[in-house]
N, C-alpha and C. Protein backbone atom coordinates (compact mmCIF):
# COMPACT_ATOMS: atom_id res chain seq x y z
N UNK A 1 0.84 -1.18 0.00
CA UNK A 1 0.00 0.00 0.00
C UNK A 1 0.89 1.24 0.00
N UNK A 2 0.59 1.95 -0.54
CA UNK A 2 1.20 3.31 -0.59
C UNK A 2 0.63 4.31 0.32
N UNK A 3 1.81 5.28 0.95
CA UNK A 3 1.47 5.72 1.94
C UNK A 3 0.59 7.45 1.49
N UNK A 4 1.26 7.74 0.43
CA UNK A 4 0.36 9.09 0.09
C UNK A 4 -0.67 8.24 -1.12
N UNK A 5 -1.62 8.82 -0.75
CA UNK A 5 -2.74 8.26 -1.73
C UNK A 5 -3.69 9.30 -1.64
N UNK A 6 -4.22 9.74 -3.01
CA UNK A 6 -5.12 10.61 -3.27
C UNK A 6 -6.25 10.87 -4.66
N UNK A 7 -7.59 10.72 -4.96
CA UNK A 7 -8.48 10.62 -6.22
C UNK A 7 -7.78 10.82 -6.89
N UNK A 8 -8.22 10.96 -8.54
CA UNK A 8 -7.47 11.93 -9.74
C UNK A 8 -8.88 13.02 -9.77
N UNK A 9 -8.31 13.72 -10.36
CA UNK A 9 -9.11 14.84 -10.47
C UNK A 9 -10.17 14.10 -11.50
N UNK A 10 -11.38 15.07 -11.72
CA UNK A 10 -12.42 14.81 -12.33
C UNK A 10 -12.20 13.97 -13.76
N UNK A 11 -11.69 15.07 -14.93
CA UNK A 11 -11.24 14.84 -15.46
C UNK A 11 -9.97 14.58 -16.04
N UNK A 12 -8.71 13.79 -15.13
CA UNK A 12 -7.60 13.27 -15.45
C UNK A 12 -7.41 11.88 -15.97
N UNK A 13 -6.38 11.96 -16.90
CA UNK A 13 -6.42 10.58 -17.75
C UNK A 13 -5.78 9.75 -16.48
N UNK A 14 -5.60 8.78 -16.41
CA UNK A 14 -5.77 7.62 -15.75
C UNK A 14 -3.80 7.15 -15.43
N UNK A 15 -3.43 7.37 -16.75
CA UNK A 15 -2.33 7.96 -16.67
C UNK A 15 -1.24 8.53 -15.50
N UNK A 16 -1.92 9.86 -16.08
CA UNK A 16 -1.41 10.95 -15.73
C UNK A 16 -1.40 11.11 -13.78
N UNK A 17 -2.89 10.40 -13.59
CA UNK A 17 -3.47 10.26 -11.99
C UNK A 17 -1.96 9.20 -11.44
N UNK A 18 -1.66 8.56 -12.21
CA UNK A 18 -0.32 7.22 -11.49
C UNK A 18 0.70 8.15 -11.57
N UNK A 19 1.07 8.94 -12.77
CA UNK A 19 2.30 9.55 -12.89
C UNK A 19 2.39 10.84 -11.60
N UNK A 20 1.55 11.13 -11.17
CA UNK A 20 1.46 11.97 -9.72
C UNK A 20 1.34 11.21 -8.45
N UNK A 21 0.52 10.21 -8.71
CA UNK A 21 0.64 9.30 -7.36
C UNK A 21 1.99 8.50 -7.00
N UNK A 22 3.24 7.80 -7.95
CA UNK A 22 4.34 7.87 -7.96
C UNK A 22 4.87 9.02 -7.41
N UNK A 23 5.18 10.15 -8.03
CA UNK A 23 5.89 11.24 -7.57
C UNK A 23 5.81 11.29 -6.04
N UNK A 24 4.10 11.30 -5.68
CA UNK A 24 4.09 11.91 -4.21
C UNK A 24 4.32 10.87 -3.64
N UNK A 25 4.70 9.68 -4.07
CA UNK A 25 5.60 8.54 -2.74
C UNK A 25 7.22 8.46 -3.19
N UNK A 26 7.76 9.39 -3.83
CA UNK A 26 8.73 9.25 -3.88
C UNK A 26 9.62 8.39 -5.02
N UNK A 27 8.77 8.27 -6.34
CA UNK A 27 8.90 6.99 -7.11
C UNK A 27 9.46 8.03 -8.08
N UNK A 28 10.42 7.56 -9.32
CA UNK A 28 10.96 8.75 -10.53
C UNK A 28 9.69 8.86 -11.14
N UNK A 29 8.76 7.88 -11.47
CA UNK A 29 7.70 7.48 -12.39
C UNK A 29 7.03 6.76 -12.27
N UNK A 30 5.90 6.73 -13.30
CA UNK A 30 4.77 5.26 -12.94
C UNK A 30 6.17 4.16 -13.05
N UNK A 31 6.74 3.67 -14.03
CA UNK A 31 7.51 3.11 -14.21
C UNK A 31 8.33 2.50 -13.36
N UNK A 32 8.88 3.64 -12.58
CA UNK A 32 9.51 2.98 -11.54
C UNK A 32 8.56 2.57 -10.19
N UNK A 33 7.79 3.40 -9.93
CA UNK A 33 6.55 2.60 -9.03
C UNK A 33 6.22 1.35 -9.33
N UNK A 34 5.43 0.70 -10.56
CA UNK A 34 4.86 -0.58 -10.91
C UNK A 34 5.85 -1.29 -10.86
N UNK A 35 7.16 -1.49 -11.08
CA UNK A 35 8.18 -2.07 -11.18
C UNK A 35 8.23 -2.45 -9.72
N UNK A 36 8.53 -1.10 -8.71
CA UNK A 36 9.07 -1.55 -7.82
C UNK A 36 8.24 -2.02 -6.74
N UNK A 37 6.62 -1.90 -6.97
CA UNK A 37 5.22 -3.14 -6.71
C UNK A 37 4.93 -4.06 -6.96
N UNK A 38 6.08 -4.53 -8.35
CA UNK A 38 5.27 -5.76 -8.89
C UNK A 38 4.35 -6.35 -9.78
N UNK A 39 3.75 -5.04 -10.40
CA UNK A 39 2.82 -5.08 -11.12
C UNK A 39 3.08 -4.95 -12.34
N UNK A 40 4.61 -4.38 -13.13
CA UNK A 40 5.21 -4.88 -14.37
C UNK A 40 6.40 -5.66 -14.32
N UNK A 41 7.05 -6.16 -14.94
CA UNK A 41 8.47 -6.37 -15.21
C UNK A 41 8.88 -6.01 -16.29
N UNK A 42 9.95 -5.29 -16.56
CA UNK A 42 10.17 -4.74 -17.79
C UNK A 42 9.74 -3.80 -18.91
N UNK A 43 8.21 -3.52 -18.58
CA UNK A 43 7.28 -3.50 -19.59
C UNK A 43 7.56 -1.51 -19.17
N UNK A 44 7.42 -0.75 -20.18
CA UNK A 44 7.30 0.54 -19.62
C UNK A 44 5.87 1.38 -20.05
N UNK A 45 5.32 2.13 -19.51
CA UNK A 45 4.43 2.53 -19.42
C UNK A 45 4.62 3.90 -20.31
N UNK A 46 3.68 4.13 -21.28
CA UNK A 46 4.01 4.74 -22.34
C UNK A 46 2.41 5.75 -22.49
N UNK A 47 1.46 4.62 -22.38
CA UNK A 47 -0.09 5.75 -22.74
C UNK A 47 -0.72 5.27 -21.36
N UNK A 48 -1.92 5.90 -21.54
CA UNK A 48 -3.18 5.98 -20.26
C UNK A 48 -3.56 4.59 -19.95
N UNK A 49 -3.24 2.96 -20.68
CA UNK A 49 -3.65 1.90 -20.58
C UNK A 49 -2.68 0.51 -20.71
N UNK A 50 -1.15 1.35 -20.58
CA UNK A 50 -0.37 0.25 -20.95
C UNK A 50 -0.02 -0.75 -19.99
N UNK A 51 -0.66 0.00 -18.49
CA UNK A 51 -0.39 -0.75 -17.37
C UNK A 51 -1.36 -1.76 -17.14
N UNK A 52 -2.43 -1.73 -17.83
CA UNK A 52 -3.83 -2.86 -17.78
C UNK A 52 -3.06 -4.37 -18.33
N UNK A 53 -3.60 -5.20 -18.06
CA UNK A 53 -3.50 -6.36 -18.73
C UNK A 53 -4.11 -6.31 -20.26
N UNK A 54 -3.16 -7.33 -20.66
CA UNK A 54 -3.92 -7.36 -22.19
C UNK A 54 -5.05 -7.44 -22.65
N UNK A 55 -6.17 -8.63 -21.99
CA UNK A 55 -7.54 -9.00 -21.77
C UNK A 55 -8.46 -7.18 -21.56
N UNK A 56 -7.86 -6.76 -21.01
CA UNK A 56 -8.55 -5.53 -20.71
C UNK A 56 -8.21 -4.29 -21.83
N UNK A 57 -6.90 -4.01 -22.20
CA UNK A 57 -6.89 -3.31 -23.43
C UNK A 57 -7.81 -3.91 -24.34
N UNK A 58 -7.59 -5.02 -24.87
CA UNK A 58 -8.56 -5.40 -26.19
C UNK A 58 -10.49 -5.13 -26.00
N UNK A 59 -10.48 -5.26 -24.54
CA UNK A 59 -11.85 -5.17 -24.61
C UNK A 59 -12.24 -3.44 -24.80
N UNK A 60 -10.87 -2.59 -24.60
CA UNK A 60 -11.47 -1.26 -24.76
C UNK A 60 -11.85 -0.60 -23.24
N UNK A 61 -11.73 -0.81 -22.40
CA UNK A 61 -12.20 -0.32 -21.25
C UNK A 61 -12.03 0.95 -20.90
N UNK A 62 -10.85 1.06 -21.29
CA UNK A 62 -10.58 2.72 -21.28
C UNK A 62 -9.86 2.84 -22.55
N UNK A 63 -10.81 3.42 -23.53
CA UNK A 63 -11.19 3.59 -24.77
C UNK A 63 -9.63 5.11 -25.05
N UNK A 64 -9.05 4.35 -26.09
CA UNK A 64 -8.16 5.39 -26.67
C UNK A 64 -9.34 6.58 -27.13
N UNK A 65 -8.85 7.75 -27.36
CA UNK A 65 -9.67 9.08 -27.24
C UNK A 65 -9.10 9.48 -29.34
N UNK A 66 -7.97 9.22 -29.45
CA UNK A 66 -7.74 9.37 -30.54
C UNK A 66 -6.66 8.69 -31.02
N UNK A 67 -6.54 7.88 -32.47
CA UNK A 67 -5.70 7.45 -32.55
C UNK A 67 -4.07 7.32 -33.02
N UNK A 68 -4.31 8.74 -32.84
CA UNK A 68 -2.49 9.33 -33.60
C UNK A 68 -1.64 9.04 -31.92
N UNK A 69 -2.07 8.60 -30.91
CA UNK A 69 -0.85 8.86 -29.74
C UNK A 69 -0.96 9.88 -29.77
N UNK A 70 -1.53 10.79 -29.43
CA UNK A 70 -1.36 11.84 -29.09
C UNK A 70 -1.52 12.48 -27.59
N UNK A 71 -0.44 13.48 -27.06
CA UNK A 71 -1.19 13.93 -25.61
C UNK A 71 -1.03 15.54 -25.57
N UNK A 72 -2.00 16.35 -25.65
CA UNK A 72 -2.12 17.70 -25.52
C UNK A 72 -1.99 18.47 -24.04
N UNK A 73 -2.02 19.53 -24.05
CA UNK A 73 -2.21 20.28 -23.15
C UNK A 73 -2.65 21.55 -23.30
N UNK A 74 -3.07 22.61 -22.38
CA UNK A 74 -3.41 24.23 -22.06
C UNK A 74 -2.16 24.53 -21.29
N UNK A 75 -1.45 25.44 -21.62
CA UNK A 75 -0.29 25.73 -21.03
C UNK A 75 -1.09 26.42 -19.31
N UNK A 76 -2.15 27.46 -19.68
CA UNK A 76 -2.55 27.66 -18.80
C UNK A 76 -3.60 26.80 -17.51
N UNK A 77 -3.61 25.94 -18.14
CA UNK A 77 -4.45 24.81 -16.88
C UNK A 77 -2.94 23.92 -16.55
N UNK A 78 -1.68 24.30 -17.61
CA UNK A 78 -0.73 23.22 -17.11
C UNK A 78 0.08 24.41 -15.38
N UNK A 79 0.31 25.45 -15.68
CA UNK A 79 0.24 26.33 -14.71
C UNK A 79 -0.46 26.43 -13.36
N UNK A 80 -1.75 26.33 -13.52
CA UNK A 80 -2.53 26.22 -12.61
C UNK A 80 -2.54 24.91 -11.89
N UNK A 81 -2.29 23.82 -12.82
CA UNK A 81 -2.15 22.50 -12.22
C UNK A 81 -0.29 22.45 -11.20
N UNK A 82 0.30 22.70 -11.37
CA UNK A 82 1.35 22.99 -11.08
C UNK A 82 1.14 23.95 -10.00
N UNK A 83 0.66 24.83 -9.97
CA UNK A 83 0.55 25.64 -8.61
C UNK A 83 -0.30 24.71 -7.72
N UNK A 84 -1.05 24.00 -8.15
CA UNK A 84 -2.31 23.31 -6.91
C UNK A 84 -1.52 21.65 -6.75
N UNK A 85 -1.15 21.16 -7.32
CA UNK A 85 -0.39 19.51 -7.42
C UNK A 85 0.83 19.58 -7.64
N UNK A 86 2.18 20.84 -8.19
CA UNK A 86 2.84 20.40 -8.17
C UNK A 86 3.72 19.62 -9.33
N UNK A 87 2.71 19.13 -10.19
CA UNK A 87 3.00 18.39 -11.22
C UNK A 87 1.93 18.72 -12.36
N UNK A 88 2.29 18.51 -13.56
CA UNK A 88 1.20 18.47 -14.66
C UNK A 88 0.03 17.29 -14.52
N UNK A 89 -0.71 17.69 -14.72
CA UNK A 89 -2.34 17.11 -14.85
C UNK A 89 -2.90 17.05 -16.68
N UNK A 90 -2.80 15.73 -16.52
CA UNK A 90 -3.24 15.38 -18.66
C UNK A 90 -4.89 15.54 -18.16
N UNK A 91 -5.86 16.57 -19.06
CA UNK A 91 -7.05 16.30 -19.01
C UNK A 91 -7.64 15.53 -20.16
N UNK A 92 -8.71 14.72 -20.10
CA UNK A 92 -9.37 14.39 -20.79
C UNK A 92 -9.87 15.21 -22.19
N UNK A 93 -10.92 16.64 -21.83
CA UNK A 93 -10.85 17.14 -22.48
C UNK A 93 -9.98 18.23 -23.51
N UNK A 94 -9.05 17.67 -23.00
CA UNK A 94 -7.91 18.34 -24.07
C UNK A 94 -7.68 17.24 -25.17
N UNK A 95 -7.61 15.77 -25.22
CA UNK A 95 -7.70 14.41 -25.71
C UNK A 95 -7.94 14.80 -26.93
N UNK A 96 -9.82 14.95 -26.74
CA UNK A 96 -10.77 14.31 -27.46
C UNK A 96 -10.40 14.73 -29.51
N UNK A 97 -10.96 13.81 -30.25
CA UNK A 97 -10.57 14.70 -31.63
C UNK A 97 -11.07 15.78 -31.70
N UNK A 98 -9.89 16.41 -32.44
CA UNK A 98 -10.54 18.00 -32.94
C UNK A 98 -10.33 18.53 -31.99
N UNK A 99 -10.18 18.46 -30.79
CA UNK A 99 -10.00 19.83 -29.60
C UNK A 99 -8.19 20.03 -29.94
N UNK A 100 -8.09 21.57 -30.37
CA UNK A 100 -7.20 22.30 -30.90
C UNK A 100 -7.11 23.53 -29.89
N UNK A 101 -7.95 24.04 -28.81
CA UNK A 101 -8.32 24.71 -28.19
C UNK A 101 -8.96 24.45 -26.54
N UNK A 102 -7.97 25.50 -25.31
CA UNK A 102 -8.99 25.32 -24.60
C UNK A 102 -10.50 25.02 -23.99
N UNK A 103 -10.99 24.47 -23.87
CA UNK A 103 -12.22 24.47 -23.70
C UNK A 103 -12.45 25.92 -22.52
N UNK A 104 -11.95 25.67 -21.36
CA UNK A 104 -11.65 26.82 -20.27
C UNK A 104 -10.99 28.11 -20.63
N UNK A 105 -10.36 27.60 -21.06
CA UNK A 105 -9.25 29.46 -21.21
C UNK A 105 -9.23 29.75 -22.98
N UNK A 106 -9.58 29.33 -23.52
CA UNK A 106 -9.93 29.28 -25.59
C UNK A 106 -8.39 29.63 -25.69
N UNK A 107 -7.16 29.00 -25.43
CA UNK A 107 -5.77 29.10 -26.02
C UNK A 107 -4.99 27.62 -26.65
N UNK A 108 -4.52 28.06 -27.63
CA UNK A 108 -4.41 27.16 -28.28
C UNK A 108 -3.57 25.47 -27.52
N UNK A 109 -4.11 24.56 -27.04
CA UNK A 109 -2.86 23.56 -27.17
C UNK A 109 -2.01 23.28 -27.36
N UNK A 110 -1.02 22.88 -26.68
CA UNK A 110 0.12 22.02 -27.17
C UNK A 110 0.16 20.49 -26.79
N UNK A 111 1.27 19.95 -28.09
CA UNK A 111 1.55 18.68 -27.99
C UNK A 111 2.66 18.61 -26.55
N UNK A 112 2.62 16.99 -26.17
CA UNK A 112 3.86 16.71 -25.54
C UNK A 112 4.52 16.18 -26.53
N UNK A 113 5.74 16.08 -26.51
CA UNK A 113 6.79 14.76 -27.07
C UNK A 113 6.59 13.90 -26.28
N UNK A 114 6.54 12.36 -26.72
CA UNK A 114 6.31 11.25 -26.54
C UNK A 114 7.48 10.77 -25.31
N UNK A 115 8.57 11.35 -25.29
CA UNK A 115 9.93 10.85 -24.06
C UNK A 115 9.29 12.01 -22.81
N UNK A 116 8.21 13.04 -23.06
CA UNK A 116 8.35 13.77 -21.90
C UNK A 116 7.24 13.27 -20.86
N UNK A 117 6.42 12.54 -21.95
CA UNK A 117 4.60 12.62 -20.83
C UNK A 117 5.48 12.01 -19.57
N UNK A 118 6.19 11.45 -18.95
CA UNK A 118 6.06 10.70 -17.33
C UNK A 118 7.45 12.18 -16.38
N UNK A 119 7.63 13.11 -17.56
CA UNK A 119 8.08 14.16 -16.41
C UNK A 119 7.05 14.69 -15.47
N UNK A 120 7.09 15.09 -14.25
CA UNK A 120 6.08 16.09 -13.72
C UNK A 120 6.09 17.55 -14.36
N UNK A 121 7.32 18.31 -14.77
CA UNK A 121 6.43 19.19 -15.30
C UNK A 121 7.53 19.08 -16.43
N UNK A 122 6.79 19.08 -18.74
CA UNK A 122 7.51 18.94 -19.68
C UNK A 122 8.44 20.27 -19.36
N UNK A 123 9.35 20.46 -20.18
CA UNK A 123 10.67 21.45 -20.65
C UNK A 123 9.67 22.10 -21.56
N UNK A 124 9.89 23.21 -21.81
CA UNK A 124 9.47 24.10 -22.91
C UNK A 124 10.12 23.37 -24.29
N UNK A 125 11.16 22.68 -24.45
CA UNK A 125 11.40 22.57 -25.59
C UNK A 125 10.14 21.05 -25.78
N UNK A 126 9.97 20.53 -24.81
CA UNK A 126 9.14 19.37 -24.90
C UNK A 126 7.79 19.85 -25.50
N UNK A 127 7.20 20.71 -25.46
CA UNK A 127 5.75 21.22 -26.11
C UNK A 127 5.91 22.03 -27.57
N UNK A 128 5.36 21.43 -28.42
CA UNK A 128 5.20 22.01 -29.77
C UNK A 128 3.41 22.80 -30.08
N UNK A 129 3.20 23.58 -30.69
CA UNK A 129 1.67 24.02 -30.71
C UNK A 129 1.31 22.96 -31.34
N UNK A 130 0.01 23.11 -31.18
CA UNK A 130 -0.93 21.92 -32.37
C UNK A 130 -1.24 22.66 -33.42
């Protein structure tokens, strides 16, 4: 059991909720958390579902949102998330297709690079606009 434990926010990818719950026990990453629980060997954690068993990806359970791999952000909800957690927060509705734009603050998105999603907070060079 882990000793800091806390919800994910409303809308946080599932993800993103492990890649903060690691941090606040002291773990580099989901990666190194599941590893050092037991719950992977080897395997690294890359999107919102790679930590499920196989049986459960195929059935879709937690349904990819789009299928380019992609993970966006609001620079300004990434700010705000960072002042209140500390770490970046992936929302859902930043995901979905076609959202190019805040829903909350109407500013444009950015991408992550694919080596940054398990930092707590990306590098500026890590975010490209959409």
């Amino acid at each position: 059991m882990l000793p800091n434990y806390f919800l994910p926010e409303v809308d946080e990818l599932p993800f993103s909720w492990m890649n903060r719950l690691a941090l606040a026990n002291g773990f580099k990453d989901t990666n190194d958390m599941l590893q050092s629980l037991g719950f992977i060997k080897g395997k690294a954690v890359k999107r919102q579902h790679d930590y499920l068993a196989e049986d459960l990806q195929q059935e879709r359970l937690i349904p990819e949102l789009n299928e380019e791999e992609h993970l966006y952000l609001c620079p300004c909800c990434m700010q705000e998330d960072i002042k209140t957690h500390g770490a970046v927060v992936y929302h859902y509705q930043h995901q979905y297709p076609g959202a190019f734009t805040c829903w909350k603050h109407g500013v444009n998105l950015l991408h992550v690079a694919p080596d940054a999603r398990l930092k707590p907070i990306p590098d500026e060079s890590d975010l490209t606009p959409v």
